[in-house]
Each structure stands twice: as structure tokens, then as C-alpha cells.
C-alpha atoms as a PDB file:
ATOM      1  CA  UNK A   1      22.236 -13.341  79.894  1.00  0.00           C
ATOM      2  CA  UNK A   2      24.629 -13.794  82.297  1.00  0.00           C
ATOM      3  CA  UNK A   3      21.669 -12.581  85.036  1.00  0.00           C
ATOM      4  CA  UNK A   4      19.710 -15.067  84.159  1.00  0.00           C
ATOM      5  CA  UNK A   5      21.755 -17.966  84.595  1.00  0.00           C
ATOM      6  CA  UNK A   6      22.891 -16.921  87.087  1.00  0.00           C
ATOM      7  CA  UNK A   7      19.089 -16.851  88.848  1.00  0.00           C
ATOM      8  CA  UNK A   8      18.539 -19.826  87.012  1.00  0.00           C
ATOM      9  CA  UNK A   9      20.666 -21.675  89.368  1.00  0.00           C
ATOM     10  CA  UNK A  10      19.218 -19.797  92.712  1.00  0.00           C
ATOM     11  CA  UNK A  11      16.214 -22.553  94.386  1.00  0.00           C
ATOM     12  CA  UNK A  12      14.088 -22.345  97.854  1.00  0.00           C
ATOM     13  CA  UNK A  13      11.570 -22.577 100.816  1.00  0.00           C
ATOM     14  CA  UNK A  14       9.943 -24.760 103.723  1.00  0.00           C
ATOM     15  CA  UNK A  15      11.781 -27.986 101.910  1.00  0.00           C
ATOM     16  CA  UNK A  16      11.138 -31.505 102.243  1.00  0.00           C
ATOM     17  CA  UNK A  17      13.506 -33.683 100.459  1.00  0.00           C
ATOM     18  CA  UNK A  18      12.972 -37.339 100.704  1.00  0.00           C
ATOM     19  CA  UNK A  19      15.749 -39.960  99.971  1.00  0.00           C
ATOM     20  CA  UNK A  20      16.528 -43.174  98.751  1.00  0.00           C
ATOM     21  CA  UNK A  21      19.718 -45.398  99.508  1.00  0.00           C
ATOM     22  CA  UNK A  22      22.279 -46.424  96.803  1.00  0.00           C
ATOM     23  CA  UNK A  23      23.627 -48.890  98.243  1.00  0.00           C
ATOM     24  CA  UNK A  24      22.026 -51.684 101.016  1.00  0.00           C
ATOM     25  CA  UNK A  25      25.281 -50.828 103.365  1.00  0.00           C
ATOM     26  CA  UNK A  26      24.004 -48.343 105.495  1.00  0.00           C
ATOM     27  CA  UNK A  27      27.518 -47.356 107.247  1.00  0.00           C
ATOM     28  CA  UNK A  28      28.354 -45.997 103.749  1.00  0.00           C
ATOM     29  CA  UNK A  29      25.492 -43.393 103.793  1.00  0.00           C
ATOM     30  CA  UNK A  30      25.106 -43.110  99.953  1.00  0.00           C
ATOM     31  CA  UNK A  31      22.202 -41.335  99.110  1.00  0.00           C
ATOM     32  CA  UNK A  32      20.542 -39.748  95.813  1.00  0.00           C
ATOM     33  CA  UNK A  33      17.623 -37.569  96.014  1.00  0.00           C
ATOM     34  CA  UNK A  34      14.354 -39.302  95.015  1.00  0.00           C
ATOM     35  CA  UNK A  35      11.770 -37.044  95.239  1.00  0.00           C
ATOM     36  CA  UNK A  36      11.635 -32.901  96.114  1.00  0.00           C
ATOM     37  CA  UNK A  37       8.766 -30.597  97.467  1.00  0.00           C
ATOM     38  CA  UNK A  38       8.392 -27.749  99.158  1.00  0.00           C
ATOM     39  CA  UNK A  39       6.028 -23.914  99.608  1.00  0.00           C
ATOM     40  CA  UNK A  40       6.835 -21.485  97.306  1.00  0.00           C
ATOM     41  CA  UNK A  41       7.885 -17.960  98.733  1.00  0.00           C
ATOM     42  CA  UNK A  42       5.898 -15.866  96.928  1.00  0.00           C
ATOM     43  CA  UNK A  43       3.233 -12.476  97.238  1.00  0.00           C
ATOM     44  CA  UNK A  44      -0.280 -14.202  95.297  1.00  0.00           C
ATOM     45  CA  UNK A  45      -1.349 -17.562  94.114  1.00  0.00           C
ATOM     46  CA  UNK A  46       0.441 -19.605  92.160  1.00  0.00           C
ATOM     47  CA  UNK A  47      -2.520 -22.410  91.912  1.00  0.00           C
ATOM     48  CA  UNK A  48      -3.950 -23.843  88.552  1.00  0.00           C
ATOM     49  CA  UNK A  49      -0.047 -24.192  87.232  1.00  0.00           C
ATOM     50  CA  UNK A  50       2.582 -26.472  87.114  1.00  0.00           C
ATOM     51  CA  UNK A  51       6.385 -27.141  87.924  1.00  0.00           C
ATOM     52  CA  UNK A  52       8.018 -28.847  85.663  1.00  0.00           C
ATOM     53  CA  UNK A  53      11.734 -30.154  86.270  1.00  0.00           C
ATOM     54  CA  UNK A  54      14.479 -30.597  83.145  1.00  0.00           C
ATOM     55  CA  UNK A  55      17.115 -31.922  82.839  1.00  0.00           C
ATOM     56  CA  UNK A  56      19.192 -29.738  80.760  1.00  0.00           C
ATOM     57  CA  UNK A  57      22.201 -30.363  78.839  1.00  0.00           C
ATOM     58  CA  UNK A  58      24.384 -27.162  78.770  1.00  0.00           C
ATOM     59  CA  UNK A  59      25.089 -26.231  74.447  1.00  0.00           C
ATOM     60  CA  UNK A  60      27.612 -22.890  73.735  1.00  0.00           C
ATOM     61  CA  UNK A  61      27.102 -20.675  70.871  1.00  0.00           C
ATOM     62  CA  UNK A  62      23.229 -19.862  71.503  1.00  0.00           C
ATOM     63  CA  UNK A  63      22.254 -23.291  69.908  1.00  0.00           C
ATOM     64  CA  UNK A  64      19.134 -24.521  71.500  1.00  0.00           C
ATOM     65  CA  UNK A  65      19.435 -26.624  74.875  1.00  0.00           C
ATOM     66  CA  UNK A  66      18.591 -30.292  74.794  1.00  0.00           C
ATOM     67  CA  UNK A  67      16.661 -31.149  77.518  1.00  0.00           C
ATOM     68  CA  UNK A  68      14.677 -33.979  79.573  1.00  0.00           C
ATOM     69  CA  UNK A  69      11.172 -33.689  81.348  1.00  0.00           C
ATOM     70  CA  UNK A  70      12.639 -35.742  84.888  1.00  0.00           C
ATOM     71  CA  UNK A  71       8.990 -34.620  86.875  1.00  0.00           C
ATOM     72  CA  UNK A  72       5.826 -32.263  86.822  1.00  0.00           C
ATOM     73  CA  UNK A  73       3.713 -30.970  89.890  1.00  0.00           C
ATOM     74  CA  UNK A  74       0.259 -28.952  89.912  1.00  0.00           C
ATOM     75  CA  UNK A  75       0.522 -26.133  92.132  1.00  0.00           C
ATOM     76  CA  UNK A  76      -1.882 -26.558  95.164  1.00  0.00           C
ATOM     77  CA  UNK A  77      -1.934 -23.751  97.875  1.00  0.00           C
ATOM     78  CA  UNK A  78       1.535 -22.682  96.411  1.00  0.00           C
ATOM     79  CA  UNK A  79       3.068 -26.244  97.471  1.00  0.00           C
ATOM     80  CA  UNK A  80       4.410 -28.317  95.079  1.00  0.00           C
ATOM     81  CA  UNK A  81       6.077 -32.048  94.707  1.00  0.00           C
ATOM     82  CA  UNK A  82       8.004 -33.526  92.347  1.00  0.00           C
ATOM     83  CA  UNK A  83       9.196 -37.776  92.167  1.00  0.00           C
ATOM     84  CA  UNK A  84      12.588 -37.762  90.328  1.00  0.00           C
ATOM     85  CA  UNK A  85      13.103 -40.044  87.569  1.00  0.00           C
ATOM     86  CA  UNK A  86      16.802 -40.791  86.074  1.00  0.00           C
ATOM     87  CA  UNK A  87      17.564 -38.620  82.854  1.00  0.00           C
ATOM     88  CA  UNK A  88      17.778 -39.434  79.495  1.00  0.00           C
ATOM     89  CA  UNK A  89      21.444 -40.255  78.133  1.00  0.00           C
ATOM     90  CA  UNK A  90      20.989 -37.390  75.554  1.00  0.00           C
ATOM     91  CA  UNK A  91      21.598 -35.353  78.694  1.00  0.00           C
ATOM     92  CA  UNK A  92      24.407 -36.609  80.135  1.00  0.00           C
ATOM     93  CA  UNK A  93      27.810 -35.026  79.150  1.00  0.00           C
ATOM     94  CA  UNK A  94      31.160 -35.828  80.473  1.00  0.00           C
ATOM     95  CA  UNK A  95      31.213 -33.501  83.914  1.00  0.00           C
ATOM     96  CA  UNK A  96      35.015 -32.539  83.405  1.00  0.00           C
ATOM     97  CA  UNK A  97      33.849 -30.215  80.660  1.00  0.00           C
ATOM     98  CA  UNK A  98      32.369 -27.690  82.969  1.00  0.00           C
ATOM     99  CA  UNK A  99      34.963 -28.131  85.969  1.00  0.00           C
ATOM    100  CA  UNK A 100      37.685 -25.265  86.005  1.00  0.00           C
ATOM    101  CA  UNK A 101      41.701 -25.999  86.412  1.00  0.00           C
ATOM    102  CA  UNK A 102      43.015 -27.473  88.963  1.00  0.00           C
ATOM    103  CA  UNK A 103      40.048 -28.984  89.911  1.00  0.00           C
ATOM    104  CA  UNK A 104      40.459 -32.955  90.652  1.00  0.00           C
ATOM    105  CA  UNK A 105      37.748 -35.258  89.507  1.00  0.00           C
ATOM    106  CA  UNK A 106      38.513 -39.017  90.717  1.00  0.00           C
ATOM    107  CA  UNK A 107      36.616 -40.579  87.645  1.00  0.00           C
ATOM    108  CA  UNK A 108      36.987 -38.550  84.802  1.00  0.00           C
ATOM    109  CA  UNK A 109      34.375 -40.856  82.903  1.00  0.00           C
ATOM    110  CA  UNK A 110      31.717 -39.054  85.256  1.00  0.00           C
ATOM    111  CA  UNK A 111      29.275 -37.839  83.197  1.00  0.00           C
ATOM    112  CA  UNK A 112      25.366 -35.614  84.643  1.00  0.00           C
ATOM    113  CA  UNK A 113      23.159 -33.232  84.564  1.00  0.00           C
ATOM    114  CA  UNK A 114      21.829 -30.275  86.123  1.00  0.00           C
ATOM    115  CA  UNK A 115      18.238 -29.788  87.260  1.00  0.00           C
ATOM    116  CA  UNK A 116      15.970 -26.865  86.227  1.00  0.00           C
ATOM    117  CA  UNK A 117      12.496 -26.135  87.710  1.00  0.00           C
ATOM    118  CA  UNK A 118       9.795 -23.796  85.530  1.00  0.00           C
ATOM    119  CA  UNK A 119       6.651 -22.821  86.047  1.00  0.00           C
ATOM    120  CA  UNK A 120       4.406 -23.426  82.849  1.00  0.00           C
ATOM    121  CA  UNK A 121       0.403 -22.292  82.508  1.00  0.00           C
ATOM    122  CA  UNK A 122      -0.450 -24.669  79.769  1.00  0.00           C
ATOM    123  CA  UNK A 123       1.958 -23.673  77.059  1.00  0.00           C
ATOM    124  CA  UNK A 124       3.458 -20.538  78.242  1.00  0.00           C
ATOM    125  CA  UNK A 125       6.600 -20.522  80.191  1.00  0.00           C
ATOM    126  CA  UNK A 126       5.724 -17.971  83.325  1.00  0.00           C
ATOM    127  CA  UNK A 127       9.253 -18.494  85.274  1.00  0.00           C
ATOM    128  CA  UNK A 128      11.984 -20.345  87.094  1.00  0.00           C
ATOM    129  CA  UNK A 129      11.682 -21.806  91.180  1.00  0.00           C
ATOM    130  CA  UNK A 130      15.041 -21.071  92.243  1.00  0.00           C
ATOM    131  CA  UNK A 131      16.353 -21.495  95.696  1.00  0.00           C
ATOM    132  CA  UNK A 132      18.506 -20.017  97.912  1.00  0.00           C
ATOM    133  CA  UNK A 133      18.577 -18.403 101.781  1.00  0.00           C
ATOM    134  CA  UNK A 134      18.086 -14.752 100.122  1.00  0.00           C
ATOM    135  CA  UNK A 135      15.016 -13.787  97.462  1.00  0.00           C
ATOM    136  CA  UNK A 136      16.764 -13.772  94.653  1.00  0.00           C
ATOM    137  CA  UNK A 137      14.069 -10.753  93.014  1.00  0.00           C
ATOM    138  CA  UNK A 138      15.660  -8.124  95.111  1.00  0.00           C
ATOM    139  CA  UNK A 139      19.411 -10.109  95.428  1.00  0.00           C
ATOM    140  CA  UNK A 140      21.457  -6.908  94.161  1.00  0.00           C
ATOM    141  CA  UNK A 141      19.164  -4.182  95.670  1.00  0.00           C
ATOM    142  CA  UNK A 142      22.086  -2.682  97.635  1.00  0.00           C
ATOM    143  CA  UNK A 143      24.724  -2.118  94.736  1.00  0.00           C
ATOM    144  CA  UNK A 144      23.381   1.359  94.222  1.00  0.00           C
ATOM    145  CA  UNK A 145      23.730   2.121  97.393  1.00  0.00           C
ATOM    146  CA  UNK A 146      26.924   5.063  98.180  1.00  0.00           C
ATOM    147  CA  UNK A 147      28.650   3.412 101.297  1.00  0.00           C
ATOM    148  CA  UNK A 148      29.269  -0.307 100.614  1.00  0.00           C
ATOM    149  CA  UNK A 149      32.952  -0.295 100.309  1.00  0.00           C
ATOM    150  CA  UNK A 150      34.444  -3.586 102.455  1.00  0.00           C
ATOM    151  CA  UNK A 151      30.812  -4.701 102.939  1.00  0.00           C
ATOM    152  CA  UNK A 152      30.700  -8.252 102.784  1.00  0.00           C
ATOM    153  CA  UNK A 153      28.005 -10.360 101.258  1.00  0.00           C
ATOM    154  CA  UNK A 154      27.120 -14.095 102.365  1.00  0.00           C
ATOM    155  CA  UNK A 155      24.582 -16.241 100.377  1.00  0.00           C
ATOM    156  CA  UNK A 156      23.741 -19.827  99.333  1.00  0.00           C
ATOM    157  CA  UNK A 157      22.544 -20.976  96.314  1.00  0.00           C
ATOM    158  CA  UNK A 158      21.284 -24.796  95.956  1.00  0.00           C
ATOM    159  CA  UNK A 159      21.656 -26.405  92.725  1.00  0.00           C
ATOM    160  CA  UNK A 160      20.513 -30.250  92.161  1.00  0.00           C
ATOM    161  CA  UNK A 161      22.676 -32.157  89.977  1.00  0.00           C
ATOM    162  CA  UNK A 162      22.635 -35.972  88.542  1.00  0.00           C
ATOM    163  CA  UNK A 163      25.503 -38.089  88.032  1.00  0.00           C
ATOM    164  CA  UNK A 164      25.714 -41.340  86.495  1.00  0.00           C
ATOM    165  CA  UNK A 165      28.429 -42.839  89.374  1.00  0.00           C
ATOM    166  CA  UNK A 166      29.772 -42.050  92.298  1.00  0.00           C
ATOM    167  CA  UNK A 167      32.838 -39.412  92.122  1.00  0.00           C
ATOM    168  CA  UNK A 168      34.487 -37.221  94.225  1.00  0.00           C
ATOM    169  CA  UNK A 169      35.283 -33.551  93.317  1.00  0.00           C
ATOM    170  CA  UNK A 170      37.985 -31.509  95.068  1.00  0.00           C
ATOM    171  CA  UNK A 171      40.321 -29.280  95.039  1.00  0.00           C
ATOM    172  CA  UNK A 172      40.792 -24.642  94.947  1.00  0.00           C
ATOM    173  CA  UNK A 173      40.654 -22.536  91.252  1.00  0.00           C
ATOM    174  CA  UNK A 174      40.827 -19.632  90.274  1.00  0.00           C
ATOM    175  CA  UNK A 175      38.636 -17.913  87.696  1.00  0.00           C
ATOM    176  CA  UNK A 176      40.951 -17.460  84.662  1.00  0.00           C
ATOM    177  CA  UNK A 177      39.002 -14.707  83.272  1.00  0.00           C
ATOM    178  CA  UNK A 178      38.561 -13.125  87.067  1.00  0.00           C
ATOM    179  CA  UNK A 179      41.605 -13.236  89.092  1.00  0.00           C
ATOM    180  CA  UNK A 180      39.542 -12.080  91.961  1.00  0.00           C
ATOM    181  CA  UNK A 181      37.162 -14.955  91.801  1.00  0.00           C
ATOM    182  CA  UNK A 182      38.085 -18.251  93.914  1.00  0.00           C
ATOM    183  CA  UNK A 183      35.933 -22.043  93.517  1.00  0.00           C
ATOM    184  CA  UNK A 184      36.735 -24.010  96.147  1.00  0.00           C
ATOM    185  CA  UNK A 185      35.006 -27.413  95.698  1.00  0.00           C
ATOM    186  CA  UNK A 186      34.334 -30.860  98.251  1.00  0.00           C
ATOM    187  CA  UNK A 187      31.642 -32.726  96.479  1.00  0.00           C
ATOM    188  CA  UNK A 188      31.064 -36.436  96.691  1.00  0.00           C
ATOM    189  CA  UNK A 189      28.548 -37.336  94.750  1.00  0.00           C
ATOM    190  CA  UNK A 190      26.381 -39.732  94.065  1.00  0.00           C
ATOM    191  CA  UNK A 191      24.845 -42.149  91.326  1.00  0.00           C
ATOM    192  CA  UNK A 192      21.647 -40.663  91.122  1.00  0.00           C
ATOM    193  CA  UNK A 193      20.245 -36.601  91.956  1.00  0.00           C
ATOM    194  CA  UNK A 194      22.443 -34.709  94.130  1.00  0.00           C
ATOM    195  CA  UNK A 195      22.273 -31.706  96.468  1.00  0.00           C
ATOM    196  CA  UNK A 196      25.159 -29.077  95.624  1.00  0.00           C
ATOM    197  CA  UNK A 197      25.464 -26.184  98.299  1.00  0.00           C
ATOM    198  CA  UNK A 198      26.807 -22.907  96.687  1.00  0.00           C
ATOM    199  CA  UNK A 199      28.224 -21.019  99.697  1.00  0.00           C
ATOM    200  CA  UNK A 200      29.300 -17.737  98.274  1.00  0.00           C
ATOM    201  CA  UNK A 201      30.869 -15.151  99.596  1.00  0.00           C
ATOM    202  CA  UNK A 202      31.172 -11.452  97.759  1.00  0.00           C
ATOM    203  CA  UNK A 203      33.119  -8.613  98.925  1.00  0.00           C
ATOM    204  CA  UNK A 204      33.018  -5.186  97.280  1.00  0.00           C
ATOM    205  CA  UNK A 205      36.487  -3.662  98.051  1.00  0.00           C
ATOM    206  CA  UNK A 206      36.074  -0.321  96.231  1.00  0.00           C
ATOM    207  CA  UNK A 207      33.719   1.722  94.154  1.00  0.00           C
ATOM    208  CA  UNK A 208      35.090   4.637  91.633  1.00  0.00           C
ATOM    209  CA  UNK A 209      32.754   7.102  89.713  1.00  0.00           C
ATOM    210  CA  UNK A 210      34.074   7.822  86.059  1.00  0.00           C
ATOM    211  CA  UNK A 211      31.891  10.387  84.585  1.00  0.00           C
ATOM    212  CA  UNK A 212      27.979   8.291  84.825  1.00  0.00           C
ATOM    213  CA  UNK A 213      29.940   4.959  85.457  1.00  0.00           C
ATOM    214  CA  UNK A 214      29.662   3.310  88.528  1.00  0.00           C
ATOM    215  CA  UNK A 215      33.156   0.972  88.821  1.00  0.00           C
ATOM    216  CA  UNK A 216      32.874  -1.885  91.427  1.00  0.00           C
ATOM    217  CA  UNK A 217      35.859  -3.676  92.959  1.00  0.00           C
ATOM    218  CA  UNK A 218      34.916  -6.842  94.641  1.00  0.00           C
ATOM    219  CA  UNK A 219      36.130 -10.529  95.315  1.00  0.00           C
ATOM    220  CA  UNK A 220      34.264 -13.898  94.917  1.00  0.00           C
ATOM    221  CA  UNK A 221      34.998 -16.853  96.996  1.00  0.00           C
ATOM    222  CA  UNK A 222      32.560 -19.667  96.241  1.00  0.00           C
ATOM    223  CA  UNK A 223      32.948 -23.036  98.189  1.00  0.00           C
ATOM    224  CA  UNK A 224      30.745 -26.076  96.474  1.00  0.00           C
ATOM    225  CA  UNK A 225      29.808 -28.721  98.947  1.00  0.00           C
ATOM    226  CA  UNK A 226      27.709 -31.535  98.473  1.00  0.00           C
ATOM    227  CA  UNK A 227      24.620 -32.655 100.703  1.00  0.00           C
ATOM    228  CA  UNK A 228      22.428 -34.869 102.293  1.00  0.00           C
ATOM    229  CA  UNK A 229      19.464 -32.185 102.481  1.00  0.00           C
ATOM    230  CA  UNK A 230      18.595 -28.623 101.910  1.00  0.00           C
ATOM    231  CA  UNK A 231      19.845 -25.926 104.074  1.00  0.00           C
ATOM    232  CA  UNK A 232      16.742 -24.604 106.247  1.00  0.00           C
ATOM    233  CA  UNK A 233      17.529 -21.185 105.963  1.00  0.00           C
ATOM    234  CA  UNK A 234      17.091 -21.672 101.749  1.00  0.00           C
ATOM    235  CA  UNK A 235      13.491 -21.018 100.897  1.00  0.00           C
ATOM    236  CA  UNK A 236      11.495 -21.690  97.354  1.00  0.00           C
ATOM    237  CA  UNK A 237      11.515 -18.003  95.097  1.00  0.00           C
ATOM    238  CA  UNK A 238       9.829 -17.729  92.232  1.00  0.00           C
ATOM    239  CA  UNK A 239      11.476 -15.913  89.604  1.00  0.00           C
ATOM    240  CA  UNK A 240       8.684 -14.093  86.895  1.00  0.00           C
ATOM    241  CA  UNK A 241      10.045 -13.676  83.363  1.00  0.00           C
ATOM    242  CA  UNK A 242       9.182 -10.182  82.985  1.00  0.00           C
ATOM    243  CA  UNK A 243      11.884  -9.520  85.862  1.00  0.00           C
ATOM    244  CA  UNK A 244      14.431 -11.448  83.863  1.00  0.00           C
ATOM    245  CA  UNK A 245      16.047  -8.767  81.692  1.00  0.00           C
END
């Protein structure tokens, strides 16, 4: 489960993202994403279906997800684009709820969204578009490999998120559950759909055999930055649901 939210959040490709101002003042460079489209990175066709983009509100305790339609795009030549429309307020939850300790969030009335992108053929749900500067379908391909202690892992994930103001989002946390896992965030947002850039870096210190189990040793430093566009070394993946066990 954790796998595949974890790919849930990857996105990617030749991206266009076009932009619209918040505010008439151009010095203060407030922008919100209006509109996203891009080629998806994939082997085969993926004409005759359709991305569709949720907004989805995050629910514990395997209760069902509420969720938003924001956009839909037909698949043309394996290109798709999407106009962005502002979410539902069944959506919106108070964004302090998912930020760790120690974490400071200048308006703690903030309240958003994240984005999700599927592909659907008619009713059946084929997959998730996920982006990031690695393919996401061969991401841990190297963990069974013998000689990877100190080898050091760099990746970005992209993650599109809407807020209802504008807020800034600072500060360093640990994971409380990992000791070895650091969030170091620098986020301004925006009042409408925002670009978050997940730079994460993973290093496996040590691997032990005991008996068939392989134990692996390894720190997590992720540093969240917000974003006027997408990184061009990201790229569009498509994620197919029969590799998401």
C-alpha cells in the first residue's frame, strides 16, 4: 500500500505548463498553475483513452477517498492536456494536518488539495501518470543488487497541490517513526494549483543477510520546494495497475 502511494505521487515528460497571474502586480510573481500537458513516456499507444485529474481528499482507516473531477484529456499520439479548474470545498482540508513537527506554516487556516492523474478506458481504471526525472516502473531495480552499500540515490518527484491562499511553509523534521528520515521544506505557495518539487535523496548505508532476509540500512533526506514550472529532466510515466502490487 505503501508502494503505491508512494508511485501515486511520482509525475512526468516533455512538459508544458502554462500559467496564470494571481495578482495584477507583476514584481510579486504570484503564479498558480492553470492548465498542464505534456507526452507520455511510455512503450505502445495510449490513444482512444483518457486522463482524468482528482482532486483527492486524503481519509485514514481504509474509508473511501472523497474526491473532485478538476479536468479530463483524450489521449492523442500519447499527448495529453488538461485546463485546471478550482476544487470543490469537500476537498479542501486544513493543510497542517498532514505537515510533520516542527514544520512552520504562516497561516494555519491554509487549507488544499493534492492532484491525482488516472488513466480511465470508459469505466475501467487502467493506471496512474506520475512524474518524476527517473521511470518510476523500474525505480527500485537495483536493491537486489550485492554491492550497494554507501551508494547514493538522487531523484525528484513532482507533486501538484491546491491551496486556497497564499502561505509559506518552512522549516527541517524528522520522521518520528524513522529517525533516519529528514523533510526539509521551502514552499510558498499559492492561491490556486501549485508545483511541489520532491528532491530526494536515499542512501543505503549497510545491508545484513539474516537467514533469507535481506536487511537494508539507509537514510532519507527529502527537501520540498515549491515552483514556477516543471523540472526538464522529469518526464510523464505511466504507471499500469497490474504492476501496482
Amino acid at each position: 500500500m505503501k508502494r503505491k502511494l508512494f508511485l501515486n505521487l511520482l509525475v512526468a515528460s516533455v512538459i508544458m505548463v502554462s500559467f496564470q497571474s494571481c495578482e495584477k502586480d507583476d514584481d510579486l510573481k504570484q503564479k498558480s498553475i492553470s492548465k498542464i500537458e505534456g507526452i507520455i513516456n511510455f512503450e505502445g499507444s495510449l490513444d482512444e483513452n483518457s486522463v482524468y485529474a482528482y482532486a483527492v481528499k486524503v481519509v485514514k482507516n481504509n474509508e473511501v477517498p472523497v474526491m473532485d473531477l478538476i479536468g479530463e484529456s483524450k489521449i492523442r499520439n500519447n499527448k495529453f492536456s488538461i485546463s485546471l479548474k478550482t476544487p470543490a470545498d469537500k476537498v479542501l482540508e486544513n493543510i497542517t494536518t498532514e505537515i510533520p513537527k516542527g514544520i512552520t506554516v504562516s497561516d494555519e487556516k491554509t487549507r488544499g488539495t493534492a492532484l491525482f492523474l488516472w488513466i480511465k478506458k470508459e469505466n475501467e481504471h487502467l493506471g496512474t501518470l506520475t512524474c518524476s526525472n527517473k521511470n518510476p516502473n523500474i525505480f527500485n531495480k537495483d536493491e537486489d543488487n550485492d554491492d550497494i552499500k554507501n551508494k547514493t540515490n538522487n531523484f525528484n518527484i513532482i507533486s501538484l497541490l491546491y491551496s486556497d491562499r497564499e502561505v509559506k511553509i518552512f522549516g527541517t523534521s524528522k520522521d518520528e517513526k524513522n529517525k533516519k528520515a529528514t523533510q526539509k521544506y521551502d514552499l510558498t505557495l499559492h492561491k490556486g494549483w501549485n508545483i511541489l518539487n520532491l528532491h530526494i535523496k536515499r542512501k543505503v548505508e549497510k545491508q545484513e543477510q539474516e537467514g533469507s532476509t535481506r536487511i537494508t540500512t539507509e537514510t532519507f533526506v527529502t527537501k520540498i520546494t515549491s515552483s514556477t514550472s516543471i523540472p526538464k529532466n522529469c518526464h510523464w510515466y505511466f504507471i499500469d495497475n497490474k504492476n501496482d502490487n
